[in-house]
Every structure is written in C-alpha cells, then in structure tokens.
N, C-alpha and C. Protein backbone atom coordinates (compact mmCIF):
# COMPACT_ATOMS: atom_id res chain seq x y z
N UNK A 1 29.33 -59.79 142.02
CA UNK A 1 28.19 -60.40 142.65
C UNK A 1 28.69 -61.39 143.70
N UNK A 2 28.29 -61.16 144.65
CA UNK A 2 28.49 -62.25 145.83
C UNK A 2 28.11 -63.56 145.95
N UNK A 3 29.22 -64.91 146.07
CA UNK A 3 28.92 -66.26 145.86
C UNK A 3 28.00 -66.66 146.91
N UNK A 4 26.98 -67.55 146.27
CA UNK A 4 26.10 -68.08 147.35
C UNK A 4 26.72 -68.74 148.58
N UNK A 5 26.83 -68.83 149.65
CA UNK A 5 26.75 -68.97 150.47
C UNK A 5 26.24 -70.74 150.84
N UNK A 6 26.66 -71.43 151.06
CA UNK A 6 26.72 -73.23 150.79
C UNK A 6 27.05 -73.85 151.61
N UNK A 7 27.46 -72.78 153.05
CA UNK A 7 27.77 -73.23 154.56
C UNK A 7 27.01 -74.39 154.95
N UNK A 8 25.82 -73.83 155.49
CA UNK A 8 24.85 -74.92 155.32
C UNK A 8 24.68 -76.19 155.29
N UNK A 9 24.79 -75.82 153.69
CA UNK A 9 24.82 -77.44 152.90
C UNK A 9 25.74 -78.07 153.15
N UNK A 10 27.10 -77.54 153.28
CA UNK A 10 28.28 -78.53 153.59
C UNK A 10 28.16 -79.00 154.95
N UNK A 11 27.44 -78.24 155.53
CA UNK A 11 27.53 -78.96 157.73
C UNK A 11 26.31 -79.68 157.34
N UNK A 12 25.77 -80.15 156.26
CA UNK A 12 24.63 -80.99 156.42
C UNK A 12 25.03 -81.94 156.18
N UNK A 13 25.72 -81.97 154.65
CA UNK A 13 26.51 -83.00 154.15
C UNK A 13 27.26 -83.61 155.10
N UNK A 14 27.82 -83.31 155.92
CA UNK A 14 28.81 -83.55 156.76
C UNK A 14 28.23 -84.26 157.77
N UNK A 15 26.97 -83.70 158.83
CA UNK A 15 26.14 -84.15 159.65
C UNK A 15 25.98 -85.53 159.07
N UNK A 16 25.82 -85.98 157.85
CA UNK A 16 24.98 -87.17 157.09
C UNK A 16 26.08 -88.00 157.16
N UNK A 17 27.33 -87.53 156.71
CA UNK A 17 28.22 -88.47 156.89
C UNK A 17 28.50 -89.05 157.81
N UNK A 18 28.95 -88.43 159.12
CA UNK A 18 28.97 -88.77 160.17
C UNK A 18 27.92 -89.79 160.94
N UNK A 19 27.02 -89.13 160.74
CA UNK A 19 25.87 -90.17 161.01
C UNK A 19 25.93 -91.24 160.42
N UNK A 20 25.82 -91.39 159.40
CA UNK A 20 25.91 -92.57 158.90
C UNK A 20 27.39 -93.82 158.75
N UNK A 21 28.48 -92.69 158.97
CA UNK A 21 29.53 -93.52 159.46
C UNK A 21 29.70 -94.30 161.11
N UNK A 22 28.39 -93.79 161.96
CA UNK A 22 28.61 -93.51 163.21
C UNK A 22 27.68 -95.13 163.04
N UNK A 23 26.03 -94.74 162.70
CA UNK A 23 25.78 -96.34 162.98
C UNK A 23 26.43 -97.59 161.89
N UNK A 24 26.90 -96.86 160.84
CA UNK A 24 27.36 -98.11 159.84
C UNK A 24 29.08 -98.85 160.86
N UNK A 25 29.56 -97.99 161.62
CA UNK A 25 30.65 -98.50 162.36
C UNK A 25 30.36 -98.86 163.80
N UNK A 26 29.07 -99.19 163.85
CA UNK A 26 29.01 -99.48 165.35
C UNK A 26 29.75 -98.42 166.70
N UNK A 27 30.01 -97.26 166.62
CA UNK A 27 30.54 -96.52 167.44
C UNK A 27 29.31 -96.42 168.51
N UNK A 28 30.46 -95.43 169.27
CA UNK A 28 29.58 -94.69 170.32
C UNK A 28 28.80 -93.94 169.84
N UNK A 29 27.47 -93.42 169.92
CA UNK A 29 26.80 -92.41 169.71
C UNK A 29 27.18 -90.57 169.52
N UNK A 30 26.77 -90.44 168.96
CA UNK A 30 27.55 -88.68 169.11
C UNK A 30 26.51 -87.58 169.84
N UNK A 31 27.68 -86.58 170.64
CA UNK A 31 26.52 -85.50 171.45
C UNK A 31 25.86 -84.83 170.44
N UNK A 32 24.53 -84.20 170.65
CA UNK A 32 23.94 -83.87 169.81
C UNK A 32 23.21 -82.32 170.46
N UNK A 33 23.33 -81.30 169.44
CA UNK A 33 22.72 -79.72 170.57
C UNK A 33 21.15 -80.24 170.96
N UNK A 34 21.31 -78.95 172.03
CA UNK A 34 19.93 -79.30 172.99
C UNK A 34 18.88 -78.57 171.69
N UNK A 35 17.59 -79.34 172.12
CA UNK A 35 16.67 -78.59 171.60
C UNK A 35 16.01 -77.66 171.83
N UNK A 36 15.06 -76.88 170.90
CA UNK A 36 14.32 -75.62 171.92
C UNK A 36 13.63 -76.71 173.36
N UNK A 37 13.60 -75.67 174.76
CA UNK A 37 13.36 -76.29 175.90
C UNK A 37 14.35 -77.00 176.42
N UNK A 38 15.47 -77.11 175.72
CA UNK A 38 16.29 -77.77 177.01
C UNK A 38 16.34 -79.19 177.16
N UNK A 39 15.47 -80.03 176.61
CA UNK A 39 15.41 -81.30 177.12
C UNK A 39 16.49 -82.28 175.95
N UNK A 40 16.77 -83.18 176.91
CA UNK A 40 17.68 -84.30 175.94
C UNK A 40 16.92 -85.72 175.77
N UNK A 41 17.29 -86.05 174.88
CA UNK A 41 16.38 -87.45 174.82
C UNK A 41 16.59 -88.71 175.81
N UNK A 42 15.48 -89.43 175.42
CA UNK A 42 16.44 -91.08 176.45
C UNK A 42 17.39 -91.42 176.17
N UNK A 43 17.95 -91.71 177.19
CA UNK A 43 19.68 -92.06 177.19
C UNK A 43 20.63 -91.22 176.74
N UNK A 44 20.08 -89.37 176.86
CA UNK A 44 21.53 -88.75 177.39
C UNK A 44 20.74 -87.77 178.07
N UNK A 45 22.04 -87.24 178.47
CA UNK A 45 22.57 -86.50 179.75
C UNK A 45 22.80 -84.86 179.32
N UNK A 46 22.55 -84.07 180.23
CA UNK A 46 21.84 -82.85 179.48
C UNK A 46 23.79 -81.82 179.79
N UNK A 47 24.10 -81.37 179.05
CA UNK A 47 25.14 -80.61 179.09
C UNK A 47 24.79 -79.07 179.15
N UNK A 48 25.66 -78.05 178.87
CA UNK A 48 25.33 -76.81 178.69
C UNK A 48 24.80 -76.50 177.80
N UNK A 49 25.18 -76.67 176.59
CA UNK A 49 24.30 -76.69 175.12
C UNK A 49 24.58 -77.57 174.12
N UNK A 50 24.54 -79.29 174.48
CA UNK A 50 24.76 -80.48 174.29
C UNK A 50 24.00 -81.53 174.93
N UNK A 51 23.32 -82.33 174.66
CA UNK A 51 23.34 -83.60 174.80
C UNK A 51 24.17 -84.70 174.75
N UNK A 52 24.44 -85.32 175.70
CA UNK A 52 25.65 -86.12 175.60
C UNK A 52 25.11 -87.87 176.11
N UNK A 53 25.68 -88.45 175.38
CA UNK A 53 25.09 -90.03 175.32
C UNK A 53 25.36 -90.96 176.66
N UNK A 54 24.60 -91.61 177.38
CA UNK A 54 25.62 -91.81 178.10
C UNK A 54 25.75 -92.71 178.41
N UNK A 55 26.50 -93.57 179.42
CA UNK A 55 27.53 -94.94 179.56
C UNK A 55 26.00 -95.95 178.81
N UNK A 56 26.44 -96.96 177.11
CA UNK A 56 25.96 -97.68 177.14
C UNK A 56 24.66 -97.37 176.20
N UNK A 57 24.41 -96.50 175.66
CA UNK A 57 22.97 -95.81 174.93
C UNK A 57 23.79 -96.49 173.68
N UNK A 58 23.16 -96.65 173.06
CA UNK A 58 23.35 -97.47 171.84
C UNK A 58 22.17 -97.08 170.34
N UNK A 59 21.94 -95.66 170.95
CA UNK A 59 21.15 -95.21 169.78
C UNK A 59 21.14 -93.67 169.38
N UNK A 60 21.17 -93.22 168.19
CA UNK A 60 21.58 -92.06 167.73
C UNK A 60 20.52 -91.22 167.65
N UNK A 61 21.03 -90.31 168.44
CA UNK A 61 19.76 -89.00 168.71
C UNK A 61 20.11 -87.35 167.33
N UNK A 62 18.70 -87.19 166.79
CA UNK A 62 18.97 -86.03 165.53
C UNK A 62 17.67 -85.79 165.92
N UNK A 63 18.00 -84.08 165.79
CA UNK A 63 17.08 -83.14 166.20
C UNK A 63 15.93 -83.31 165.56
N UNK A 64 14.50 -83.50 165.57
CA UNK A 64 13.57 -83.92 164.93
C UNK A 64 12.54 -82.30 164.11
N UNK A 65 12.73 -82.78 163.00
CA UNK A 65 12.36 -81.53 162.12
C UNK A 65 11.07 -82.65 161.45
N UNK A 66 9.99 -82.36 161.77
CA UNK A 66 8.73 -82.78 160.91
C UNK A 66 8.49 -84.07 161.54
N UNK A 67 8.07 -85.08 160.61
CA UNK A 67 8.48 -86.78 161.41
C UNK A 67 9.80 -87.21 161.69
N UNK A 68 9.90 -88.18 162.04
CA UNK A 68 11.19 -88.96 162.42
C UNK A 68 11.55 -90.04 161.14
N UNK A 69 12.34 -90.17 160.56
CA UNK A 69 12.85 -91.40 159.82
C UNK A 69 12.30 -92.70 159.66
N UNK A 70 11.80 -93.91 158.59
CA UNK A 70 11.55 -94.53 159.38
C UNK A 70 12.28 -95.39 159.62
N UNK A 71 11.91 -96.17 161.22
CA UNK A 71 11.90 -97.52 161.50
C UNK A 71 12.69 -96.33 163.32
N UNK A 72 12.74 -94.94 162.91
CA UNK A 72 13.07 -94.06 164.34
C UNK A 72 12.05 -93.83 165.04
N UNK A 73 12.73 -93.57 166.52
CA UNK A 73 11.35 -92.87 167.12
C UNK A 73 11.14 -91.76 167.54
N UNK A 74 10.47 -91.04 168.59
CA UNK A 74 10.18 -89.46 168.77
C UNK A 74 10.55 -89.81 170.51
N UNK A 75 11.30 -88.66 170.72
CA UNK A 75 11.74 -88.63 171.93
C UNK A 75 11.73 -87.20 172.20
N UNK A 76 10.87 -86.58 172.35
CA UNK A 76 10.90 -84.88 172.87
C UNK A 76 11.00 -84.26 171.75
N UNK A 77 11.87 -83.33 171.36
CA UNK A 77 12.43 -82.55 170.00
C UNK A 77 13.63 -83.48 169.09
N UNK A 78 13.58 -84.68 169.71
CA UNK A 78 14.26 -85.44 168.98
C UNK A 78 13.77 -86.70 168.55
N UNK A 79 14.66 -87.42 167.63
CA UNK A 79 14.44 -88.64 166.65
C UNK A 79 15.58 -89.54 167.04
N UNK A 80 15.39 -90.63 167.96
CA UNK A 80 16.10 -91.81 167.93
C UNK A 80 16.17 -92.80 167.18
N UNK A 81 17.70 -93.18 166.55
CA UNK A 81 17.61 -94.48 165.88
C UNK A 81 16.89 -95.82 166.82
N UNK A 82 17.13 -96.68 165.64
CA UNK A 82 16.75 -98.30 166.55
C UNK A 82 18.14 -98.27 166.68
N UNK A 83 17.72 -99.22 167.75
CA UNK A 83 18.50 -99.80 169.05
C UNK A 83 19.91 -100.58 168.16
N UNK A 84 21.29 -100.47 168.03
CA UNK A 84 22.24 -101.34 167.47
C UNK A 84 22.62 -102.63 168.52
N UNK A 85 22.61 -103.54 167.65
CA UNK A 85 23.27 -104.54 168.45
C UNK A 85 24.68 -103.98 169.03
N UNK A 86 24.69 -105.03 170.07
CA UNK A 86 26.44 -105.10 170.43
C UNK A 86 27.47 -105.65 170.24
C-alpha cells in the first residue's frame, strides 16, 4: 500500500516556521508567489512568478485563503502583517 503523501504538510510546517522566524527576528521580509491575477501587494514589486519586498517594506505578505489573521490586513489576494518596528 502506498505511504500517504505529507509533502504538503511539511512545506506548510516549514512556511510557519519561517514566517514566524522572519517577524520574531526582525528580518527582511520574504518574496512571496504571485497570486491568481498577477498582482503583488503594498510594498512589493511584481517579479515573474514572485513578489518581492522592496527597499524598506517592513511587513510580511501570505497569500490570503479566507480572512486574514488577526491584527493583518487584506491587500488584493494577500494578507499583510502589522507594520514591525525598526
């Protein structure tokens, strides 16, 4: 019988980490894929099939599936964190 398949779950797991290592360390923001339509959120910059953050954005863009998180906001097909200090 063939093992389930858990790809997935591990690039989710992973997505979460990152994310959350990304605003818990004050970094730069990470590129994030375009959404259906093409558009990138405020404060990035539209790549080939990327969104990319750019000079100075200080907030983390995730593809928005249903509502947004709270205390995030709605930016097109995406969900921006709040704003990090500097």
């Amino acid at each position: 019988m063939p093992k389930r398949d858990e790809t997935g779950r591990g690039a989710l797991r992973v997505a979460g980490a990152v994310l959350a290592a990304t605003i818990a360390g004050g970094q730069v923001p990470l590129a994030v894929p375009k959404a259906a339509g093409g558009q990138c959120p405020s404060g990035y910059t539209s790549g080939a099939h990327y969104c990319a953050p750019m000079p100075g954005t200080r907030r983390d863009a995730i593809r928005k599936v249903g509502s947004c998180p709270p205390n995030w906001t709605a930016s097109g097909g995406y969900c921006l964190s709040p704003v990090r200090p500097r």
